[in-house]
Protein backbone atom coordinates (compact mmCIF):
# COMPACT_ATOMS: atom_id res chain seq x y z
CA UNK A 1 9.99 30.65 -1.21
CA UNK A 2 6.92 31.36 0.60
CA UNK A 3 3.74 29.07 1.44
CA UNK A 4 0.93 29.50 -0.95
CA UNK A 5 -3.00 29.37 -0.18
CA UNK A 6 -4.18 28.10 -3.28
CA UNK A 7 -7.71 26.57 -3.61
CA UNK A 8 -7.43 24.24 -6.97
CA UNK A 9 -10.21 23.33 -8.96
CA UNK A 10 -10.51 19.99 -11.33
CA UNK A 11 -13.13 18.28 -13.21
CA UNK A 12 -12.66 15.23 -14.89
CA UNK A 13 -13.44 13.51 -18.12
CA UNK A 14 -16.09 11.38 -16.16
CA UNK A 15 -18.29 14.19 -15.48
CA UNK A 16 -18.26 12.86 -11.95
CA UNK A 17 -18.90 16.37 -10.63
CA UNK A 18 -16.30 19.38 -9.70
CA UNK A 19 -13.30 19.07 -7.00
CA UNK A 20 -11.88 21.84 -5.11
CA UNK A 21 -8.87 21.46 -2.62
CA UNK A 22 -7.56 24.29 -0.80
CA UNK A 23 -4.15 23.59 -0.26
CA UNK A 24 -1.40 25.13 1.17
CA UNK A 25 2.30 24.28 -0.53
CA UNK A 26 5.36 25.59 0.02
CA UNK A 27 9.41 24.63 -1.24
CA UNK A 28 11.17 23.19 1.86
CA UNK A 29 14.34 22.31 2.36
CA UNK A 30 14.27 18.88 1.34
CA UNK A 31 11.65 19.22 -2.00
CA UNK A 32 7.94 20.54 -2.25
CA UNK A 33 5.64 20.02 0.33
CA UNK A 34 1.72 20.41 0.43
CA UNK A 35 -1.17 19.74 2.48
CA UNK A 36 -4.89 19.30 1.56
CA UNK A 37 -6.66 21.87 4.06
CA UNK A 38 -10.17 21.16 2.78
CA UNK A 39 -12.17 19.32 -0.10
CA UNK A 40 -15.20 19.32 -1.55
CA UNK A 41 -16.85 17.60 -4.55
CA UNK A 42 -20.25 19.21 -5.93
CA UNK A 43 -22.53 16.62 -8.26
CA UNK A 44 -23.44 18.65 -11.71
CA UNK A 45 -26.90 19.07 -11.96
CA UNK A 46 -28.52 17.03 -14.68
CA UNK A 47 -28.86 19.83 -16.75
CA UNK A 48 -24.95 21.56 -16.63
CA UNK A 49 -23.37 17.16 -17.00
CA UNK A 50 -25.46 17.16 -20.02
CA UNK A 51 -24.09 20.76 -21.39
CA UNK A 52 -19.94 19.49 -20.21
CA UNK A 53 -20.67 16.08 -21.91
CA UNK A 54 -22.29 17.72 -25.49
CA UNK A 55 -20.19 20.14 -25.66
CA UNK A 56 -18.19 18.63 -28.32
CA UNK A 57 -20.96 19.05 -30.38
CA UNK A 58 -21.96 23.04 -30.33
CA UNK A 59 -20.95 25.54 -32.53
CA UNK A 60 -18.77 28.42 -31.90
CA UNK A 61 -21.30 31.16 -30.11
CA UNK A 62 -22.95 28.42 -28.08
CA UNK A 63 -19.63 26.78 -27.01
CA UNK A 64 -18.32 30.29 -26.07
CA UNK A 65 -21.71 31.08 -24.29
CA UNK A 66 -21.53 27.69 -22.24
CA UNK A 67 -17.77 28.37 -21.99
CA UNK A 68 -18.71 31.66 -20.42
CA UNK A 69 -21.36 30.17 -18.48
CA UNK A 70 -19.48 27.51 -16.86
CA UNK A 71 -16.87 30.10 -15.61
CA UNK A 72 -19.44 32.06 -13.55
CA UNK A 73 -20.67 28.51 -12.21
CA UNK A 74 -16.81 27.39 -11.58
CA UNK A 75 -16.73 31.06 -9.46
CA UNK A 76 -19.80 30.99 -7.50
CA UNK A 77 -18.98 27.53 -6.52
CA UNK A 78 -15.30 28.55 -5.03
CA UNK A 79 -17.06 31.53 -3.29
CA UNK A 80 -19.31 29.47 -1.80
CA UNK A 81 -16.45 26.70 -0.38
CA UNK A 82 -14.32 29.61 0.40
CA UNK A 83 -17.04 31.10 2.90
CA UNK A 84 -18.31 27.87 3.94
CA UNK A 85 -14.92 26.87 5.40
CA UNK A 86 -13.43 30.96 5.97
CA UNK A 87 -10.59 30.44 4.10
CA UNK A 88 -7.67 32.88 3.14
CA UNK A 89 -6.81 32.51 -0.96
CA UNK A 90 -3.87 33.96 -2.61
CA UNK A 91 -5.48 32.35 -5.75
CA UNK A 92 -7.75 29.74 -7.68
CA UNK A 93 -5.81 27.57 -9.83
CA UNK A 94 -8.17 26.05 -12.59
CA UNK A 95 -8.09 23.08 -14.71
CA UNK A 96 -11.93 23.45 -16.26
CA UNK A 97 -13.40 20.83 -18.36
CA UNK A 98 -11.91 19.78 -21.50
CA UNK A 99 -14.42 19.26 -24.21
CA UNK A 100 -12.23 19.48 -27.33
CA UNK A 101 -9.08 17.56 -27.37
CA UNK A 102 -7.21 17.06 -30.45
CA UNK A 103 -3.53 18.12 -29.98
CA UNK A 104 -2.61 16.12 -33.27
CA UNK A 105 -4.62 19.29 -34.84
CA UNK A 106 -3.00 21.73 -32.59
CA UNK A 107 -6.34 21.94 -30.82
CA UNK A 108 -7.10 21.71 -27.19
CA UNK A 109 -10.27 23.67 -25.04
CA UNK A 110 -11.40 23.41 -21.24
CA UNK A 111 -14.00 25.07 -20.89
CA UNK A 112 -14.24 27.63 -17.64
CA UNK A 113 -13.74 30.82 -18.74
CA UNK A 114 -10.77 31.97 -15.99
CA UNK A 115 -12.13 35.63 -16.50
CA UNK A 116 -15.35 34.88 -15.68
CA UNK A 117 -14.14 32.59 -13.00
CA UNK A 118 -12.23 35.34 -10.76
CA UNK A 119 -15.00 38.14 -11.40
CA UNK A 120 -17.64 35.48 -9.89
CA UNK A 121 -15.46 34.35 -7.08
CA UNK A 122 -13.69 38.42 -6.64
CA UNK A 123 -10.25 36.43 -6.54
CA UNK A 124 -7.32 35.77 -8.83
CA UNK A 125 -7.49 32.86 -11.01
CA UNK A 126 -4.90 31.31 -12.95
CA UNK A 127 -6.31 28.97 -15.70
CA UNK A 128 -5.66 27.63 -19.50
CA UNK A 129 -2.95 25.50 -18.63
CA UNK A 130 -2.51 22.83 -22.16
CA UNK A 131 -2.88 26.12 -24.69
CA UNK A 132 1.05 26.81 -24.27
CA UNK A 133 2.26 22.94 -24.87
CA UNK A 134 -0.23 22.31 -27.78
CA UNK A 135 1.01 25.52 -29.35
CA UNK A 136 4.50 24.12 -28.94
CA UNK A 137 4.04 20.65 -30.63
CA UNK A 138 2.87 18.85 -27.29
CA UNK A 139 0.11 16.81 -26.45
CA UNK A 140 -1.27 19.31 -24.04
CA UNK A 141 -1.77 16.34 -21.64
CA UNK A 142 -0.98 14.64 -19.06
CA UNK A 143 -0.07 17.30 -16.68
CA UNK A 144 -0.33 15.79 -13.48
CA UNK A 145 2.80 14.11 -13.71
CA UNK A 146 5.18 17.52 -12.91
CA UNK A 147 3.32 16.81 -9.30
CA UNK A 148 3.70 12.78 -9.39
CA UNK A 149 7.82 14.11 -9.88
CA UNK A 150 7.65 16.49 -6.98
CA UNK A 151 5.51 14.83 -4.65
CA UNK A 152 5.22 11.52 -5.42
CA UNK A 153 8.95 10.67 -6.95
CA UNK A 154 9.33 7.42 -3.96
CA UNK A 155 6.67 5.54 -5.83
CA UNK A 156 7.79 3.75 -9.29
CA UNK A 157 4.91 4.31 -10.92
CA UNK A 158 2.12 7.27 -10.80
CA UNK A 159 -1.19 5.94 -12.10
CA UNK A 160 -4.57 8.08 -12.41
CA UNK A 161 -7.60 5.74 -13.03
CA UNK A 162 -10.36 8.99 -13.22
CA UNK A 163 -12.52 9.28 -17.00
CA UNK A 164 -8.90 8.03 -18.54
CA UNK A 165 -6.19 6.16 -17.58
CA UNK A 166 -2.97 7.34 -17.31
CA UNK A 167 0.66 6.80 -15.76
CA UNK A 168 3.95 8.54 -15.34
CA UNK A 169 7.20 7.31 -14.56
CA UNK A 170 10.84 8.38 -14.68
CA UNK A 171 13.52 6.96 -17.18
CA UNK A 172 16.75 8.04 -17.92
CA UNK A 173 16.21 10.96 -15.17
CA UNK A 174 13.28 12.67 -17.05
CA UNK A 175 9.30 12.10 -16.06
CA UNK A 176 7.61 10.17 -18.80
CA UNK A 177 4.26 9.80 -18.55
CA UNK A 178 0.96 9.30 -21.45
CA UNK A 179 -2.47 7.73 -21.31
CA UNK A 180 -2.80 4.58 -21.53
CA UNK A 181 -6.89 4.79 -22.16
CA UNK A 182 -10.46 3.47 -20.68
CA UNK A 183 -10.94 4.26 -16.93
CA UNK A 184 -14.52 5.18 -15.61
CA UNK A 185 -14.90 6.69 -18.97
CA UNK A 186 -16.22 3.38 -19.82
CA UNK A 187 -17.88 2.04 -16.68
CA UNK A 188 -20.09 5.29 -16.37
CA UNK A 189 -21.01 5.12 -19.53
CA UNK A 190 -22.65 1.52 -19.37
CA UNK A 191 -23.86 2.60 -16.06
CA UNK A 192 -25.42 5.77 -17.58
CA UNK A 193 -28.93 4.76 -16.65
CA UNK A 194 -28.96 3.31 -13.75
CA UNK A 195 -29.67 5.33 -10.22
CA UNK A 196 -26.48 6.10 -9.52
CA UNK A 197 -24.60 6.43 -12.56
CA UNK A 198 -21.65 4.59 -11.38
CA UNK A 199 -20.83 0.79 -10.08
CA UNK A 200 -20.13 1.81 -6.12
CA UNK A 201 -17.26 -0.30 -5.65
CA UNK A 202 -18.03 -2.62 -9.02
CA UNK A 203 -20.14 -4.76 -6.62
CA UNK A 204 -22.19 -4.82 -10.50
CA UNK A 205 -19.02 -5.89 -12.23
CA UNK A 206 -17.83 -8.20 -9.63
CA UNK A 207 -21.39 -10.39 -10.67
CA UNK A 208 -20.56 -10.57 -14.07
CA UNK A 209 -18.47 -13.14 -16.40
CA UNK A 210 -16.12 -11.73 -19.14
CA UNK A 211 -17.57 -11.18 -22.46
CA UNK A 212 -14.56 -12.81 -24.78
CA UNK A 213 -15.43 -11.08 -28.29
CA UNK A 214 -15.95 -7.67 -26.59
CA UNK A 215 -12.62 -8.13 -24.70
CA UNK A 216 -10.86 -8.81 -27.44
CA UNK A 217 -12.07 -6.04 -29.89
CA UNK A 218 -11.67 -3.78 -27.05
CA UNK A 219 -7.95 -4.83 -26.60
CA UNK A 220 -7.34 -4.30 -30.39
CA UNK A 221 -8.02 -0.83 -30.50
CA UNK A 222 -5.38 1.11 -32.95
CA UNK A 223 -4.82 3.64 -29.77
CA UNK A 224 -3.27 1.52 -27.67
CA UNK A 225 -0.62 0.53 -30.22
CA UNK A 226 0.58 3.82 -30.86
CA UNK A 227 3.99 4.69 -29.09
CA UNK A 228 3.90 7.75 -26.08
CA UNK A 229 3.56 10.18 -25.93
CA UNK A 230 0.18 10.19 -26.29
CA UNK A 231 -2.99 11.39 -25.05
CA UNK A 232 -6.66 11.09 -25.71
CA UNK A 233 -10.21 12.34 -24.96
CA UNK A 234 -13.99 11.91 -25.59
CA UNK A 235 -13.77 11.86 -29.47
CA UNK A 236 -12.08 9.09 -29.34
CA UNK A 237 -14.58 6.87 -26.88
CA UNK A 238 -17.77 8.39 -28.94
CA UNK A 239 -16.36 7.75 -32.14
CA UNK A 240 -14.41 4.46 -31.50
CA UNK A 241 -15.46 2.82 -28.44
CA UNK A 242 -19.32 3.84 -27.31
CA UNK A 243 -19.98 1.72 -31.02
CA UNK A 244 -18.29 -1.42 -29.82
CA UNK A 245 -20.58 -1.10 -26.39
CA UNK A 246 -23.63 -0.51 -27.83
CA UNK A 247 -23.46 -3.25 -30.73
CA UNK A 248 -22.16 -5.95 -27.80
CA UNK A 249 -25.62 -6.95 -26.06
CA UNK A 250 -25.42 -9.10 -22.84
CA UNK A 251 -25.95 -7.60 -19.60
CA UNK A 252 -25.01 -4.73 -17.58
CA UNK A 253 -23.07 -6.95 -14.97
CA UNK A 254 -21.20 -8.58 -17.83
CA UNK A 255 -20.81 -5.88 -19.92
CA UNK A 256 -19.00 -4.07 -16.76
CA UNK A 257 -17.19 -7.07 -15.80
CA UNK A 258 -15.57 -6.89 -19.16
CA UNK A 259 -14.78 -3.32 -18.70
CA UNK A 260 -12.92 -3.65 -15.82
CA UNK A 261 -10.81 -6.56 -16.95
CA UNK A 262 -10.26 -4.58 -20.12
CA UNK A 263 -8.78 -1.66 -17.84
CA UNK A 264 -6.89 -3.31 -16.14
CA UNK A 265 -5.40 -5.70 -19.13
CA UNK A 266 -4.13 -2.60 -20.69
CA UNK A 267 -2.76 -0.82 -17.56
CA UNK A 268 -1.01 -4.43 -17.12
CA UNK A 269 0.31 -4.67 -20.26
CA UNK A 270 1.73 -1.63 -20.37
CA UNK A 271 3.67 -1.87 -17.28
CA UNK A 272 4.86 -5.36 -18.41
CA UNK A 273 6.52 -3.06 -21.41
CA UNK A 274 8.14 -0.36 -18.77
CA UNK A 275 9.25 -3.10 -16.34
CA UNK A 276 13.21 -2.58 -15.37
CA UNK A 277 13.31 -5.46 -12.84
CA UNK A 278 13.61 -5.45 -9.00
CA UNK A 279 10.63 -4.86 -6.42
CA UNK A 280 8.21 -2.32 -7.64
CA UNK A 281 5.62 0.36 -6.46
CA UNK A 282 2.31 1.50 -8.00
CA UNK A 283 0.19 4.62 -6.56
CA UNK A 284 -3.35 4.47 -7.82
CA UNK A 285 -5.58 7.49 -7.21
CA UNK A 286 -8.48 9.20 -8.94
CA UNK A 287 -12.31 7.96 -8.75
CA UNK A 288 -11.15 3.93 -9.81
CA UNK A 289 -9.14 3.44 -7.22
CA UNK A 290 -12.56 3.61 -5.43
CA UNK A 291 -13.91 0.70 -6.99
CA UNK A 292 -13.02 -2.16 -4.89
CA UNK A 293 -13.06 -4.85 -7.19
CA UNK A 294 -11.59 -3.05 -10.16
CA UNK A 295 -8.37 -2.90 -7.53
CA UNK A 296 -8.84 -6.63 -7.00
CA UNK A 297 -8.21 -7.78 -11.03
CA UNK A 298 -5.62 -4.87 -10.70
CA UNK A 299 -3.38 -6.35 -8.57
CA UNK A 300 -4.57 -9.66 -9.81
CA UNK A 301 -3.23 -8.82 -13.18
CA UNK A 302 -0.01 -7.13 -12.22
CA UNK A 303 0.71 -10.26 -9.97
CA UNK A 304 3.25 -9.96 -6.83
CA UNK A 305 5.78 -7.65 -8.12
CA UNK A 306 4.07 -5.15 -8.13
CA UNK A 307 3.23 -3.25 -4.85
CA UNK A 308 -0.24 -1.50 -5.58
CA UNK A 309 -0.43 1.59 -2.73
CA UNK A 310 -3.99 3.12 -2.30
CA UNK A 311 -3.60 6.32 -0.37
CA UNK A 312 -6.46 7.83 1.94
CA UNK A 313 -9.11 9.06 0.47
CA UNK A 314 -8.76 12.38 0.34
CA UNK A 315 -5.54 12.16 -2.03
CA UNK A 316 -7.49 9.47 -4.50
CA UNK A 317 -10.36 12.26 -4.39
CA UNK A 318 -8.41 15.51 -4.37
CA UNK A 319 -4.93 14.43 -6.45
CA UNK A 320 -5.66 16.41 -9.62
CA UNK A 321 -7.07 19.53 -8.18
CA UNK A 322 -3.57 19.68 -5.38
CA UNK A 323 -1.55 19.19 -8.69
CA UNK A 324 -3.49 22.03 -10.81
CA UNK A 325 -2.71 24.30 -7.34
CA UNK A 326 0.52 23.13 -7.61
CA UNK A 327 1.23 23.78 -11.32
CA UNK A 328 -0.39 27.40 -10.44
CA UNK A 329 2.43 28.21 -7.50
CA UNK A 330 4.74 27.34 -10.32
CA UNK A 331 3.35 29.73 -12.96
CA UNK A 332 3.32 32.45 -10.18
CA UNK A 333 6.77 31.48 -9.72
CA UNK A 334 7.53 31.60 -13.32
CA UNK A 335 8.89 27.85 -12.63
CA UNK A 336 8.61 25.28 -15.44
CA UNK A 337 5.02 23.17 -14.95
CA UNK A 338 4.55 21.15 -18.17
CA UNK A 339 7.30 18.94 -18.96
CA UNK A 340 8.00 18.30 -22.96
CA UNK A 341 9.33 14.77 -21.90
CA UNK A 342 5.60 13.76 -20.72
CA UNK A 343 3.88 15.82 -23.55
CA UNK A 344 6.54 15.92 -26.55
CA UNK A 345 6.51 19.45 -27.22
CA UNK A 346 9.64 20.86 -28.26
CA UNK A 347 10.57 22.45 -24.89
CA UNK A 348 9.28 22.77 -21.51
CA UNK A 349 6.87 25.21 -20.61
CA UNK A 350 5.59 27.61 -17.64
CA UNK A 351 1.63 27.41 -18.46
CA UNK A 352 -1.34 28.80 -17.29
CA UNK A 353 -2.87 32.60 -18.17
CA UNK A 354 -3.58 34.83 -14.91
CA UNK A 355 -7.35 36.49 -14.86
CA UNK A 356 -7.61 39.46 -12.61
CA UNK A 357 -11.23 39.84 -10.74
């Protein structure tokens, strides 16, 4: 099989801003291979990170206008990188921004328009990757774990900590994987107002002493009870979570010391389910493997058996965008790319809809 040029393009549920990685990945002869060229993150302006994050909230014409909207951005953005850095694309794999989420209703939406996406940028785009799974039964999500298979298979465990957290894992010779819950989703949030908008390496949460009552009610939530797989989105933290912050007082250093201990309770507990025994390995990436003391509790929490790896930075940055360009070499390929054992759809799936310029 050939080498591929593929700039991918990701934004997260934290609204931290959008990634691009221009990667170049190929089949070799001992499994798939890749390398990260280039990266780039661009901040939203104020004005678009309020649009993503209400989103859930429009009606049909203004969704579809923003949706529309978005897509141009999404394009003139990968135009820009691409001339910035003179780089050759065979295509733009895009994830877009998910503001609808609720697979249980057959319903899942990123919005990016991939039309609109490859007229902006003048190149082909590949994008609408969950569509196809929720339409079979799945969950639409995760989808980073077909990657965590193919190029990450030598660690144990896969875990993402970016808006939500999530993990994947093989068993019985097929990738599991689900999300487990809260990741920055939560720390952003109480940090919403501040100048950054995030806890730069929870040097915030590190000062703070664990709230007990807020812990524990954000332990009990039904979600984390429910068997994989499973997914979730920003419905569920406005409509079940963002109550239990706002109602809990105390300060912002507390509040955020909490949240981290919460995280990494839950990523700890569910790894305590999955255990098999014998030495074990844990790759964290995404935006809270960043935050230096969240990784302290972490491996605090999971104790000694547990190796926790923290890759350079450009993986824990660039992860999910290398994995969308991966997933689109595999829909040009006509390879499978979703896997019904991580999503529970009835069968496995080559996703993603191409969009000519």
């Amino acid at each position: 099989m050939k080498s591929y040029n593929v700039l991918g393009l990701m934004s997260g549920t934290s609204l931290d801003g959008l990634d691009l990685a221009y990667c170049r990945i190929r089949q070799g002869s001992t499994g798939w291979e890749y390398e990260i060229s280039a990266g780039k993150s661009v901040a939203y302006a104020p004005d678009m990170k309020e649009a993503l994050k209400d989103a859930i909230f429009l009606g049909g014409e203004d969704l579809l206008l923003l949706h529309n909207r978005y897509g141009e951005w999404l394009g003139q953005q990968a135009r820009k990188f691409i001339a910035e850095k003179q780089l050759e694309v065979d295509f733009i794999a895009s994830h877009g921004h998910t503001s609808h989420h609720r697979p249980q209703k057959g319903l899942t939406f990123q919005l990016g328009s991939g039309q609109h996406l490859a007229t902006a940028s003048g190149i082909k785009t590949i994008s609408d990757f969950r569509t196809l799974d929720v339409a079979l039964g799945g969950q639409g999500a995760p989808l980073v774990p077909i990657g965590d298979g193919l190029f990450f298979g030598q660690f144990t465990y896969c875990l993402n900590l970016g808006g939500i957290s999530n993990i994947s894992f093989e068993k019985d010779g097929q990738r599991i994987a689900f999300d487990i819950g809260l990741a920055n989703m939560l720390l952003n949030y109480l940090c919403r107002e501040t100048l950054k908008g995030y806890d730069e390496g929870g040097e915030l949460a590190r000062k703070g002493k664990i709230l007990p009552k807020l812990f524990s009610r954000l332990n009990a939530l039904p979600y984390y009870a429910l068997p994989y797989p499973k997914s979730t989105g920003y419905e569920w933290f406005l409509e079940e979570v963002v109550p239990l912050l706002d109602g809990a007082g105390n300060t912002l250093e507390d509040l955020l010391h909490t949240g981290v201990h919460h995280i990494c309770e839950q990523v700890a507990v569910q790894l305590r389910s999955l255990n098999t025994g014998g030495r074990q390995s844990l790759l964290v990436t995404g935006g809270g493997a960043l935050n230096t003391y969240l990784m302290d509790v972490l491996r605090e929490r999971l104790g000694p058996g547990i190796e926790v790896a923290v890759p350079e930075r450009s993986l824990i940055e660039f992860k999910e965008a290398l994995i969308f360009a991966l997933m689109g070499v595999l829909r040009r390929e006509e390879k499978i790319n979703v896997l019904a054992s991580v999503t529970g759809a009835r069968r496995d799936s080559s996703s993603g809809v191409l969009f000519l310029p």
